[in-house]
N, C-alpha and C. Protein backbone atom coordinates (compact mmCIF):
# COMPACT_ATOMS: atom_id res chain seq x y z
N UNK A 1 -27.75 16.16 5.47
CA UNK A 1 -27.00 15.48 4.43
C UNK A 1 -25.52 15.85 4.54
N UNK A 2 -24.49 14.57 4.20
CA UNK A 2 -23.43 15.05 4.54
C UNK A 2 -22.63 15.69 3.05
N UNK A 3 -21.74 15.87 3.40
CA UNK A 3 -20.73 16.92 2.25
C UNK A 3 -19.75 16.22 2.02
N UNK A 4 -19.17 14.88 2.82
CA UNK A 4 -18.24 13.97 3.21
C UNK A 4 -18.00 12.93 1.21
N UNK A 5 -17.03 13.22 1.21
CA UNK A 5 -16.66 12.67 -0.36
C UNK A 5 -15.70 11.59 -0.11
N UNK A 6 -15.44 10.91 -1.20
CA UNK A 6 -14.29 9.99 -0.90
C UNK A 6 -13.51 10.03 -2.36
N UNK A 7 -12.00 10.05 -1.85
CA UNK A 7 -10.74 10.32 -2.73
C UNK A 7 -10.03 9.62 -3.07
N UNK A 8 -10.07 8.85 -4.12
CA UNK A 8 -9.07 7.54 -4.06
C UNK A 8 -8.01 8.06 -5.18
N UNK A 9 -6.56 7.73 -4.54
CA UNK A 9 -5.86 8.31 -5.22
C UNK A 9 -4.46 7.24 -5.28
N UNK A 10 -4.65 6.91 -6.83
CA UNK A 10 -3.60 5.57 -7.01
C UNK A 10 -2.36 6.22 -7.72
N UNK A 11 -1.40 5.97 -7.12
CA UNK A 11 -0.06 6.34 -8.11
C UNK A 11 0.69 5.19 -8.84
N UNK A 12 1.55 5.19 -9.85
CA UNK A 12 1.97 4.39 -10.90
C UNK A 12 2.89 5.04 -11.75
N UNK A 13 3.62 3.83 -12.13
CA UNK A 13 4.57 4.03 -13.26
C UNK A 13 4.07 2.83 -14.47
N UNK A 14 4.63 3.38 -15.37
CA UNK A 14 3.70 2.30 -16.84
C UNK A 14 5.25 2.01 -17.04
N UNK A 15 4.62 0.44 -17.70
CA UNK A 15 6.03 -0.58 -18.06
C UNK A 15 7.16 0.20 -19.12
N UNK A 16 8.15 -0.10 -19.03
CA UNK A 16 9.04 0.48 -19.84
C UNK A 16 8.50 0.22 -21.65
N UNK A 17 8.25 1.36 -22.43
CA UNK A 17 8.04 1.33 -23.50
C UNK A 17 6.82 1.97 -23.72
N UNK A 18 6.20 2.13 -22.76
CA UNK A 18 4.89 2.30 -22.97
C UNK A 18 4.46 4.14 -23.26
N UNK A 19 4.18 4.82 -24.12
CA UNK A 19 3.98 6.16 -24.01
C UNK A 19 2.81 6.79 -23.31
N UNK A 20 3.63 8.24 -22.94
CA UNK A 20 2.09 9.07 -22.52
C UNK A 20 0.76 8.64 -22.91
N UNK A 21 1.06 8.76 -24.30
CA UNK A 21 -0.06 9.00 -25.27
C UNK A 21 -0.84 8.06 -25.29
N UNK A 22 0.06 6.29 -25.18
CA UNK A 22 -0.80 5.25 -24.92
C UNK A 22 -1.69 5.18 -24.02
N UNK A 23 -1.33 5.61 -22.74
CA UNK A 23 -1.78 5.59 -21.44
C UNK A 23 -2.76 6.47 -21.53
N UNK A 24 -2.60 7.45 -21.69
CA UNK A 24 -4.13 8.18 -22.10
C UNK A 24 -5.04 7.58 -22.63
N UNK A 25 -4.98 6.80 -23.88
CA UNK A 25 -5.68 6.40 -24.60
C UNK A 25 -6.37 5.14 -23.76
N UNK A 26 -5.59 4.67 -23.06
CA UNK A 26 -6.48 3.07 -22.63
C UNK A 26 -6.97 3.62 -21.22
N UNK A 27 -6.64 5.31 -20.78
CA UNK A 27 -7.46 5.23 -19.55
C UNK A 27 -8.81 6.23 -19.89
N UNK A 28 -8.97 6.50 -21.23
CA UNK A 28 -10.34 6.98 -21.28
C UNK A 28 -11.37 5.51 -21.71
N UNK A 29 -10.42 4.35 -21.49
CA UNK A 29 -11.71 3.50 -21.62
C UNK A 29 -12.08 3.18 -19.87
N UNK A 30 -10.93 3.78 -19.26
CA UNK A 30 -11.39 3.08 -17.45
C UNK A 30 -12.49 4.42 -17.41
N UNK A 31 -12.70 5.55 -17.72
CA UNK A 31 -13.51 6.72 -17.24
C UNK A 31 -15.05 6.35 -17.92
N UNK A 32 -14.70 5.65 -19.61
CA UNK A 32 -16.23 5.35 -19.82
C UNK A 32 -16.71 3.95 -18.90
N UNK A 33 -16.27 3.48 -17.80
CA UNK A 33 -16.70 2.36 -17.46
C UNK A 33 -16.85 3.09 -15.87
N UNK A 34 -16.00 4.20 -15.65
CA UNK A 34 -16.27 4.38 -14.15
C UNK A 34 -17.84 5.24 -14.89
N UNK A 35 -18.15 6.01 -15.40
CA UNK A 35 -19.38 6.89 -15.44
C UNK A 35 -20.13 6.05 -15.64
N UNK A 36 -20.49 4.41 -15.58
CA UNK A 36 -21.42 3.67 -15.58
C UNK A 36 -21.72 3.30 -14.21
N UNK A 37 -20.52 3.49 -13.28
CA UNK A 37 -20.24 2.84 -11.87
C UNK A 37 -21.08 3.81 -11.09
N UNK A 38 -22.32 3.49 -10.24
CA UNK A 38 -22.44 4.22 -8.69
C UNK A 38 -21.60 4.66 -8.27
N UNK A 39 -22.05 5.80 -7.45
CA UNK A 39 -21.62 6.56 -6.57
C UNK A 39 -20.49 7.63 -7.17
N UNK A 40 -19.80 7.46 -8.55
CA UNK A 40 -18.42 7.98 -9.47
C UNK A 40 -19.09 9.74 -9.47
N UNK A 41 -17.73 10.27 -9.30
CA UNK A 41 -18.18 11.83 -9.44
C UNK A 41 -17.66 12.40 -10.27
N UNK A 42 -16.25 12.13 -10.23
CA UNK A 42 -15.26 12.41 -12.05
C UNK A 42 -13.70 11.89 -11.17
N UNK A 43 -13.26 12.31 -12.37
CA UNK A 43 -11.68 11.61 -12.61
C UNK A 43 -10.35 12.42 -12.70
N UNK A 44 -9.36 12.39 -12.20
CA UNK A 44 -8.60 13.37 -12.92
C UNK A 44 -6.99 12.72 -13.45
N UNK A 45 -6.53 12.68 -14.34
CA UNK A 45 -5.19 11.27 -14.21
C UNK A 45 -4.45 12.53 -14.66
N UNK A 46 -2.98 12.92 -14.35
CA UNK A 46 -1.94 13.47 -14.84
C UNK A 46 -0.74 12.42 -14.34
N UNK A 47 0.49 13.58 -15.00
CA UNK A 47 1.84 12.63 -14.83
C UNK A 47 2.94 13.66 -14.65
N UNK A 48 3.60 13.21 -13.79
CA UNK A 48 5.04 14.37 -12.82
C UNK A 48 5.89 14.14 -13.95
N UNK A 49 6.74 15.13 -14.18
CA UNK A 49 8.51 15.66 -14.60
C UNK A 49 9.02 14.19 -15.30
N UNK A 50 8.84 13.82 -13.87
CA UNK A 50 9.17 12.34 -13.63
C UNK A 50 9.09 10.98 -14.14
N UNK A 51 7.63 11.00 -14.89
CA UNK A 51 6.89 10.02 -15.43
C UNK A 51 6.16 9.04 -14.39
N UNK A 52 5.70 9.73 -12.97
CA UNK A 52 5.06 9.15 -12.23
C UNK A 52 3.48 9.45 -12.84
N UNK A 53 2.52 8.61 -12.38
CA UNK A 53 1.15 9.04 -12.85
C UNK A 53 0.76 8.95 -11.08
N UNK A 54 -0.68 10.30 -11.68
CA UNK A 54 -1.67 10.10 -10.25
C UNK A 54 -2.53 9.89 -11.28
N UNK A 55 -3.64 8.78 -10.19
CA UNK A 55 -4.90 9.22 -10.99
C UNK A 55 -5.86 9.34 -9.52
N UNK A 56 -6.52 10.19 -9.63
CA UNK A 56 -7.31 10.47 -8.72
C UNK A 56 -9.25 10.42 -8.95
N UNK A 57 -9.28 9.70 -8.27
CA UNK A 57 -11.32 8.91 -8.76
C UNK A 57 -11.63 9.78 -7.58
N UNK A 58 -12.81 10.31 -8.02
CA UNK A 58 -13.81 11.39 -6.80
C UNK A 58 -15.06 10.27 -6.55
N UNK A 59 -15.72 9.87 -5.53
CA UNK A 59 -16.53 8.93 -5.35
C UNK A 59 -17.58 9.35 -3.88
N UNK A 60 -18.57 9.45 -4.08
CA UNK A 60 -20.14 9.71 -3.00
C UNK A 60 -19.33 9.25 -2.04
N UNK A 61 -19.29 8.19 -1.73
CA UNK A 61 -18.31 7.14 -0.39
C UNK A 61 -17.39 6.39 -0.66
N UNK A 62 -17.24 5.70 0.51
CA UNK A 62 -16.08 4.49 0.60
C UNK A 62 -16.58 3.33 -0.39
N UNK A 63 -18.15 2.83 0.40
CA UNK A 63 -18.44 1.75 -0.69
C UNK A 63 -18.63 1.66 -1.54
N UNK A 64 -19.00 2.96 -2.44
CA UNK A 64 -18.99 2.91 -3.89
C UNK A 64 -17.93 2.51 -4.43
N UNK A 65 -16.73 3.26 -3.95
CA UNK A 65 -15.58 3.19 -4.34
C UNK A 65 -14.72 1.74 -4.56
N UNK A 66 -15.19 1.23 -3.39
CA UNK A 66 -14.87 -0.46 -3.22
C UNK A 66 -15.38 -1.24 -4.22
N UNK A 67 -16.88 -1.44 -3.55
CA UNK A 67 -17.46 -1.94 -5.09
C UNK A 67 -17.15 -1.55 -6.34
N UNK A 68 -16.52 -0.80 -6.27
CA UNK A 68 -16.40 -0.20 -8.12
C UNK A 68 -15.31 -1.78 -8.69
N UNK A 69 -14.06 -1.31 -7.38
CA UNK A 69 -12.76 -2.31 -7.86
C UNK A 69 -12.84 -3.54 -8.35
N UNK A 70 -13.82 -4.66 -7.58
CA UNK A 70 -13.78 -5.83 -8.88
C UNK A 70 -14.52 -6.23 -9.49
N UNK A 71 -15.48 -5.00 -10.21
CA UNK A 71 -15.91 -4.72 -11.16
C UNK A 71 -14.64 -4.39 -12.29
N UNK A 72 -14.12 -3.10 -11.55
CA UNK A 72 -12.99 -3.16 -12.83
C UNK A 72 -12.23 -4.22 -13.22
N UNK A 73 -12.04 -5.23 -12.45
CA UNK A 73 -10.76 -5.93 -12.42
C UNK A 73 -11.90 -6.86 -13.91
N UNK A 74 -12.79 -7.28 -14.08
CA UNK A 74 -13.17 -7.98 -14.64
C UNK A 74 -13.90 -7.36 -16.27
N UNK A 75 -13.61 -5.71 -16.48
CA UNK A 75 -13.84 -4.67 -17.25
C UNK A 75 -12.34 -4.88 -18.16
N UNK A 76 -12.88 -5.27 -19.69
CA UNK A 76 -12.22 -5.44 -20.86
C UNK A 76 -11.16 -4.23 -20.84
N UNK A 77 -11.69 -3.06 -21.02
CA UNK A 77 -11.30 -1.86 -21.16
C UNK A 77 -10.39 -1.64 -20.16
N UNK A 78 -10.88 -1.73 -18.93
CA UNK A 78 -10.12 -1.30 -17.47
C UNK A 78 -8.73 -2.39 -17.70
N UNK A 79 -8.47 -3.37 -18.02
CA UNK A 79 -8.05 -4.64 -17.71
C UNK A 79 -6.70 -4.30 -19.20
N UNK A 80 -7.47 -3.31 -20.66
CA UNK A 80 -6.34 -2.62 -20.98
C UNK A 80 -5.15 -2.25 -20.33
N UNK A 81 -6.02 -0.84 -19.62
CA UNK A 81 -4.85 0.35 -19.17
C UNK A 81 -4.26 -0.55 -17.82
N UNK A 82 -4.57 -1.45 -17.15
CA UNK A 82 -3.98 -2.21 -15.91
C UNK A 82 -2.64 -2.68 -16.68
N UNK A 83 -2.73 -3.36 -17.63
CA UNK A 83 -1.73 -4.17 -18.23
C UNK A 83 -0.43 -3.04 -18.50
N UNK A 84 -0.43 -2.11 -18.48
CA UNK A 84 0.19 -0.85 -19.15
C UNK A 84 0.62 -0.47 -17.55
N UNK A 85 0.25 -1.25 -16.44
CA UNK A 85 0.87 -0.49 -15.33
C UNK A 85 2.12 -1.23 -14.56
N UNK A 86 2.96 -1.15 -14.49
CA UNK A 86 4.23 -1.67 -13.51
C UNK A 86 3.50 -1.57 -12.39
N UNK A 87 3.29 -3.09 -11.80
CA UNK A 87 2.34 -3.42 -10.57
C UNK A 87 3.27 -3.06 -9.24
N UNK A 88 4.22 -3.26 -9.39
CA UNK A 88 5.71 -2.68 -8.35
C UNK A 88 5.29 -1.40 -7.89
N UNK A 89 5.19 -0.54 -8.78
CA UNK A 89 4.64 0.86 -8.11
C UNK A 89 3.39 1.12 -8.54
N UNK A 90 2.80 0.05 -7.99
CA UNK A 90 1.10 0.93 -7.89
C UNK A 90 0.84 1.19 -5.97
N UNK A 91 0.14 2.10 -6.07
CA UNK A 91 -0.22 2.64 -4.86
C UNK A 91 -1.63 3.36 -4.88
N UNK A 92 -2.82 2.53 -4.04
CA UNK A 92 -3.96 2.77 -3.49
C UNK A 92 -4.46 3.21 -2.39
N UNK A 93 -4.62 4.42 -2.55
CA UNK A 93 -5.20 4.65 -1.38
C UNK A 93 -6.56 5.32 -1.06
N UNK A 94 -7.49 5.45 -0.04
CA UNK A 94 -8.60 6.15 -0.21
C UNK A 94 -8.70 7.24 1.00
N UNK A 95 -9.52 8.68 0.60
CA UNK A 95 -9.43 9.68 1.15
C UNK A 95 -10.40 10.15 1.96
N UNK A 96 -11.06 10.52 3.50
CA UNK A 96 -12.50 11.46 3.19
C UNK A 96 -12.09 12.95 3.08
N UNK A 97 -12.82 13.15 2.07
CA UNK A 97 -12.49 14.38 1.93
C UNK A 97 -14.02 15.25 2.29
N UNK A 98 -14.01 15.97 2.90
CA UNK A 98 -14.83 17.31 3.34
C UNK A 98 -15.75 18.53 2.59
N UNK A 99 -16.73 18.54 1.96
CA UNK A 99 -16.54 19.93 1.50
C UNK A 99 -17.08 19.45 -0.17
């Protein structure tokens, strides 16, 4: 059995106006919709000095991870905290991670 994980790690800035506090709030509705999703292992979202956000999804594999996406795109909740993101700087990417 492998040990092989997958790391998807999106960065973002939220539209002008929008607070920390909001953003928190509409991304604990993307976490109750990823813990419904296959393959999801947990979540971790913070935010730099800066007001950049990471959010980083832990996922079994690649295809879980895939499949998850337009599922979200069509998730009430998920489709919140999206709206709250300046699409200009979003950045997707996915990881294997080891271990």
């Amino acid at each position: 059995m492998s040990d092989t994980k997958v790391l998807e790690v999106v960065t973002f800035n939220v539209k002008p106006g929008v607070s920390p506090g909001e953003a928190k709030t509409a991304a604990r509705g993307v976490t109750a919709f990823l813990e419904t999703q296959p393959g999801y292992l947990g979540r971790d979202l913070g935010q730099s000095e800066d007001g950049r956000w990471v959010d980083l999804v832990h996922w079994t594999d690649l295809e879980a991870a895939r499949t998850a996406i337009p599922r979200a795109m069509k998730n009430a909740d998920c489709q919140a905290f999206f709206a709250l993101i300046d699409e200009e700087t979003l950045k997707m990417d996915h990881f294997t991670v080891d271990g």
